[in-house]
PDB file of N, CA and C in Angstrom:
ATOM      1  N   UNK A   1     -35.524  11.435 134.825  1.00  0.00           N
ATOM      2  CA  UNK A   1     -36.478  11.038 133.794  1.00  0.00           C
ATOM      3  C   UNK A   1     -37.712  10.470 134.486  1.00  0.00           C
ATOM      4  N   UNK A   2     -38.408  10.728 134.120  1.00  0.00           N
ATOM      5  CA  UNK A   2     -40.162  10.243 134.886  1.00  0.00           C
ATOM      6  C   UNK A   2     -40.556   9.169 134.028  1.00  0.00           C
ATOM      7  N   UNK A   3     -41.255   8.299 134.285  1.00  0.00           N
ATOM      8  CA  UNK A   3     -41.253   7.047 133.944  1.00  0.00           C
ATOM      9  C   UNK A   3     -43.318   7.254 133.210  1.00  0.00           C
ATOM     10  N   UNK A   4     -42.971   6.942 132.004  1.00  0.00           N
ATOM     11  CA  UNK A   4     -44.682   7.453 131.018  1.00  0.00           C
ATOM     12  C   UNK A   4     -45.370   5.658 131.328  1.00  0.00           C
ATOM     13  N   UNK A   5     -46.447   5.787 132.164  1.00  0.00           N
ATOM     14  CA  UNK A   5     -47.017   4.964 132.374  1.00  0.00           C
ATOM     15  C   UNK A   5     -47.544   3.467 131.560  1.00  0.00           C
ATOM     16  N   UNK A   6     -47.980   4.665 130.335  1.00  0.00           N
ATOM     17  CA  UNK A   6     -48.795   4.508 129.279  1.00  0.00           C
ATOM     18  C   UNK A   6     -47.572   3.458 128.245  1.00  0.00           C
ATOM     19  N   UNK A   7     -46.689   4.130 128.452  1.00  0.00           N
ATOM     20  CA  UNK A   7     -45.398   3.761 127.524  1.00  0.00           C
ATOM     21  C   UNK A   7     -44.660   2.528 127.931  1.00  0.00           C
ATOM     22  N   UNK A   8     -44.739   2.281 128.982  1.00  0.00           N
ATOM     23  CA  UNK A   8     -43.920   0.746 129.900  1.00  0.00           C
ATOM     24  C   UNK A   8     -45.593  -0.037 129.466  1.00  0.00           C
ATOM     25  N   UNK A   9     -46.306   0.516 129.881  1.00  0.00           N
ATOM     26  CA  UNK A   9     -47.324  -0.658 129.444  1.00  0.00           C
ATOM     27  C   UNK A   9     -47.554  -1.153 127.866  1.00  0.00           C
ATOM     28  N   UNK A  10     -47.227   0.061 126.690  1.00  0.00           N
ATOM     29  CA  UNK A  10     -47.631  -0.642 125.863  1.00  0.00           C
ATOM     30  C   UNK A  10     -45.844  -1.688 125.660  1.00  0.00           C
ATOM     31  N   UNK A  11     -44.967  -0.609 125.778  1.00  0.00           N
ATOM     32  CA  UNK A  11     -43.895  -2.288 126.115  1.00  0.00           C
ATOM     33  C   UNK A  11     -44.296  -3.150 126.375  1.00  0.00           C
ATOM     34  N   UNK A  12     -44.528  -3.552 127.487  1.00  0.00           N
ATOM     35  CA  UNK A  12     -44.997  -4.489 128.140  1.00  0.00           C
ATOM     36  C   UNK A  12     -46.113  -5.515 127.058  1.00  0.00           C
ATOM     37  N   UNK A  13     -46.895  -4.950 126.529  1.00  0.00           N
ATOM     38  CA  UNK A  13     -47.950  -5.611 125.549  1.00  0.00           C
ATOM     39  C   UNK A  13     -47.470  -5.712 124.545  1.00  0.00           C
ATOM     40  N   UNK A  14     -45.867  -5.433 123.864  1.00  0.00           N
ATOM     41  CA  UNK A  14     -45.166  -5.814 122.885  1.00  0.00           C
ATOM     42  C   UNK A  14     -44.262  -7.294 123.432  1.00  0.00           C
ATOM     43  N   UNK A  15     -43.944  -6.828 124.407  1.00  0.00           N
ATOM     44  CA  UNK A  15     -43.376  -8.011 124.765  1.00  0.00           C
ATOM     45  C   UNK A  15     -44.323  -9.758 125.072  1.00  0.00           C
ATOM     46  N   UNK A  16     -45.190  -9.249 125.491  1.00  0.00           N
ATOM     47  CA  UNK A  16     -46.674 -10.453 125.911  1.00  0.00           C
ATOM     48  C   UNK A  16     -46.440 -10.885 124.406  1.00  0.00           C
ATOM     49  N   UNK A  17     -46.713  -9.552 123.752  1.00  0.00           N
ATOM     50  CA  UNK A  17     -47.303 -10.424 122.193  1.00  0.00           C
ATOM     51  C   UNK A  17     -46.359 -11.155 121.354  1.00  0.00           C
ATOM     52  N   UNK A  18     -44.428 -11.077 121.891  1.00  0.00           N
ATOM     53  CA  UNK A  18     -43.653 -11.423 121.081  1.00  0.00           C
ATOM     54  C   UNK A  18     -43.635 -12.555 121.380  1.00  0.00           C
ATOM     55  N   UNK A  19     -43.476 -12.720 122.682  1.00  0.00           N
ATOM     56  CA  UNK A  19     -43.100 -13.967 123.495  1.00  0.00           C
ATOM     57  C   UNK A  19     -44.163 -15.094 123.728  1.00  0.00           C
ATOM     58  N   UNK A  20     -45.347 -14.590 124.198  1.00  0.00           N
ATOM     59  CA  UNK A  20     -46.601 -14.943 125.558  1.00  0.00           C
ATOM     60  C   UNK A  20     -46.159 -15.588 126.464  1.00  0.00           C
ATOM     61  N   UNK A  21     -45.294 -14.007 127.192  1.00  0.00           N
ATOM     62  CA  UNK A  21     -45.259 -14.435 128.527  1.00  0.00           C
ATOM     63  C   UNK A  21     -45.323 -12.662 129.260  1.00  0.00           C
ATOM     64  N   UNK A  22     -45.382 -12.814 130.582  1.00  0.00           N
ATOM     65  CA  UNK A  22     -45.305 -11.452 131.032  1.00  0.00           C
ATOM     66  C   UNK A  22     -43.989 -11.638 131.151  1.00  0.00           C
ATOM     67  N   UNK A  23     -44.048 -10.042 131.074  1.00  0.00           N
ATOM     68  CA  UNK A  23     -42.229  -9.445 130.536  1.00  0.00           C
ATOM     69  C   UNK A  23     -41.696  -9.881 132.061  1.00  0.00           C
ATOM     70  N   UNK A  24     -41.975  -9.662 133.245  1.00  0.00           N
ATOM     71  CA  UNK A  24     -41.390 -10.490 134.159  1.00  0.00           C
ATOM     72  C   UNK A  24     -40.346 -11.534 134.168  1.00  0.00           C
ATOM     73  N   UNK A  25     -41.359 -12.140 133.128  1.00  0.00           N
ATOM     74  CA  UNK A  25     -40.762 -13.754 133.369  1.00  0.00           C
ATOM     75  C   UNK A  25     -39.722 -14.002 131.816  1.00  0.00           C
ATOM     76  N   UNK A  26     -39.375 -13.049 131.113  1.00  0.00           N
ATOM     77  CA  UNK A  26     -38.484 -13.604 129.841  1.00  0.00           C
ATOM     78  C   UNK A  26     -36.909 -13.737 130.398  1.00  0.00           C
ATOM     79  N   UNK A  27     -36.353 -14.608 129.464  1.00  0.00           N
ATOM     80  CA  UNK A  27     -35.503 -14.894 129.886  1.00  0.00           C
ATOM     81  C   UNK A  27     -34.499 -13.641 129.517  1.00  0.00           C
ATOM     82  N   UNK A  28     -33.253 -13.871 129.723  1.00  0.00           N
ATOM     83  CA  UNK A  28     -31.902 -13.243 129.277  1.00  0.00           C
ATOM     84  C   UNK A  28     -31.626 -12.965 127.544  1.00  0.00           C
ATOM     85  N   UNK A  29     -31.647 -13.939 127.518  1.00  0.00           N
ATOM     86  CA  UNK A  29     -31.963 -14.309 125.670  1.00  0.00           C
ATOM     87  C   UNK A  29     -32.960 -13.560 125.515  1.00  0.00           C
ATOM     88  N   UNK A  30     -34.105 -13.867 125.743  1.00  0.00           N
ATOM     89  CA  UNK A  30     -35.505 -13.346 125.163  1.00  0.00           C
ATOM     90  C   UNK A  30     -35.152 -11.521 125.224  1.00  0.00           C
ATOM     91  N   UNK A  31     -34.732 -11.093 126.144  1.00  0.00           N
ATOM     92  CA  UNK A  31     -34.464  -9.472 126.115  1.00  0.00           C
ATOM     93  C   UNK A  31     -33.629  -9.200 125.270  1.00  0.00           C
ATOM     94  N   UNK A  32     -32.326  -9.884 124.801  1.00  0.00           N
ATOM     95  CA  UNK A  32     -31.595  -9.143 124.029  1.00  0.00           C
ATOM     96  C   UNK A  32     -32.429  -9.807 122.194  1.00  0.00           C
ATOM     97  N   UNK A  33     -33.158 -10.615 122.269  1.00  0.00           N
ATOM     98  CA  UNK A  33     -33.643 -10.588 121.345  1.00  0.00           C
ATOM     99  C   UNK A  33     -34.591  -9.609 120.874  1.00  0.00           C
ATOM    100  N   UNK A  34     -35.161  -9.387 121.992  1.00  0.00           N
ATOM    101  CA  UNK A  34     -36.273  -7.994 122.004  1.00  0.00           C
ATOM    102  C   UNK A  34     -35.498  -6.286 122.017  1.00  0.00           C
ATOM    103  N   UNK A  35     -34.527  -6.772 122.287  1.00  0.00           N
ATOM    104  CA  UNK A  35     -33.745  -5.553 121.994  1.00  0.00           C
ATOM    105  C   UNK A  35     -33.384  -5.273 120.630  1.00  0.00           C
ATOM    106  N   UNK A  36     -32.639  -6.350 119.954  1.00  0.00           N
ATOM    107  CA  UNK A  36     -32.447  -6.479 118.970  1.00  0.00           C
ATOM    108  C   UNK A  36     -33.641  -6.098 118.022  1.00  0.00           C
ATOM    109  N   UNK A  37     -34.627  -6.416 118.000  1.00  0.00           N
ATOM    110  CA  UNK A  37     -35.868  -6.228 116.977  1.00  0.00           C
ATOM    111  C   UNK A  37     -36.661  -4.441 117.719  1.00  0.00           C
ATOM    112  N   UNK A  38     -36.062  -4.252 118.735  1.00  0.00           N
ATOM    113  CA  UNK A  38     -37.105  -3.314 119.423  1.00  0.00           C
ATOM    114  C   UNK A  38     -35.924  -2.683 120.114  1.00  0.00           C
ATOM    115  N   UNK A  39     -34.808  -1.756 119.524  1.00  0.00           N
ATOM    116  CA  UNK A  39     -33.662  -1.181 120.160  1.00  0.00           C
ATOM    117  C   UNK A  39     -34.210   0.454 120.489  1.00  0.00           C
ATOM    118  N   UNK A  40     -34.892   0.949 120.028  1.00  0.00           N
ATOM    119  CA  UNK A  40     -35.240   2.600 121.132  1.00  0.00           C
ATOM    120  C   UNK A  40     -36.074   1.872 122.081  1.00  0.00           C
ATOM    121  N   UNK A  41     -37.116   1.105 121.840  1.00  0.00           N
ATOM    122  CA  UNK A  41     -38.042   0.937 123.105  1.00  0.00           C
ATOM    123  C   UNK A  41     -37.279   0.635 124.432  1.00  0.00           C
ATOM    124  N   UNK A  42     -36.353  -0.811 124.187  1.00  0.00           N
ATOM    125  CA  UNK A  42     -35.390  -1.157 125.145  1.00  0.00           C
ATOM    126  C   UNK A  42     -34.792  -0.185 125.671  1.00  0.00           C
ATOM    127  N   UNK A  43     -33.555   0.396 124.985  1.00  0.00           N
ATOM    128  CA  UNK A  43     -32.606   1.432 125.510  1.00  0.00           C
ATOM    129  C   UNK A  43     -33.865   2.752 126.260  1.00  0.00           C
ATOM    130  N   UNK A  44     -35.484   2.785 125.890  1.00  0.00           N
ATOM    131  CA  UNK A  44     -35.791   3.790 126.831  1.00  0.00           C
ATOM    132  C   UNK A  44     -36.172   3.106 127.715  1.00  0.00           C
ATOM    133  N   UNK A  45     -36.732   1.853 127.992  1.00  0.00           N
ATOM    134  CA  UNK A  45     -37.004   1.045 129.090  1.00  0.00           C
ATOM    135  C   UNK A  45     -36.103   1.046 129.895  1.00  0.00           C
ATOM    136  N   UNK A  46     -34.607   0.655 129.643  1.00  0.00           N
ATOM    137  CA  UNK A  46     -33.506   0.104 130.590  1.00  0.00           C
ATOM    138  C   UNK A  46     -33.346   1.868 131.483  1.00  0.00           C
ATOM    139  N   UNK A  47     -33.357   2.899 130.228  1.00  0.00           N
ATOM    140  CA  UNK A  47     -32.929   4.316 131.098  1.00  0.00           C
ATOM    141  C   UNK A  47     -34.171   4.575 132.551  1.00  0.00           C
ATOM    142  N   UNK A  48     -35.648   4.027 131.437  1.00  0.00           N
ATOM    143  CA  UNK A  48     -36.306   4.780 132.130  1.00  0.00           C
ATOM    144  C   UNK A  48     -36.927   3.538 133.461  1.00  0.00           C
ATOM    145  N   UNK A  49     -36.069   2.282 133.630  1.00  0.00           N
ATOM    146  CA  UNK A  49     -36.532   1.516 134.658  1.00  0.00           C
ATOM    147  C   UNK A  49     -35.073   1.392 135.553  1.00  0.00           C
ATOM    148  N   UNK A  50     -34.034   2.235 134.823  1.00  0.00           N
ATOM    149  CA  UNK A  50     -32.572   1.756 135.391  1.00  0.00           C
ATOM    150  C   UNK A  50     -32.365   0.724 135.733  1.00  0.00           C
ATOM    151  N   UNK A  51     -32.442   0.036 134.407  1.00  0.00           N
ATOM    152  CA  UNK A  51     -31.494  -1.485 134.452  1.00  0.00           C
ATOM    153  C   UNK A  51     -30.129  -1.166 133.925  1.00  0.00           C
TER     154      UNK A  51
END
């Protein structure tokens, strides 16, 4: 799977905007909460960053 540039970044700017923090820095909690509210984005993040 090739990783859509465009697509981890606007993740990324969903996550800034849920939290305000960079996705870096959320906690354990904070991801499965973001999973929970945001379950295709996650499950393509985790495939397409192999977590």
């Amino acid at each position: 799977m090739s990783v859509n540039r465009e697509l981890v970044q606007a993740a990324a700017r969903n996550i800034e905007q849920m939290f305000g923090k960079d996705p870096l820095e959320i906690t354990e909690g904070e991801w499965r909460q973001f999973k929970e509210l945001n379950p295709k984005t996650a499950e393509w993040l985790e495939k397409a960053l192999k977590i």
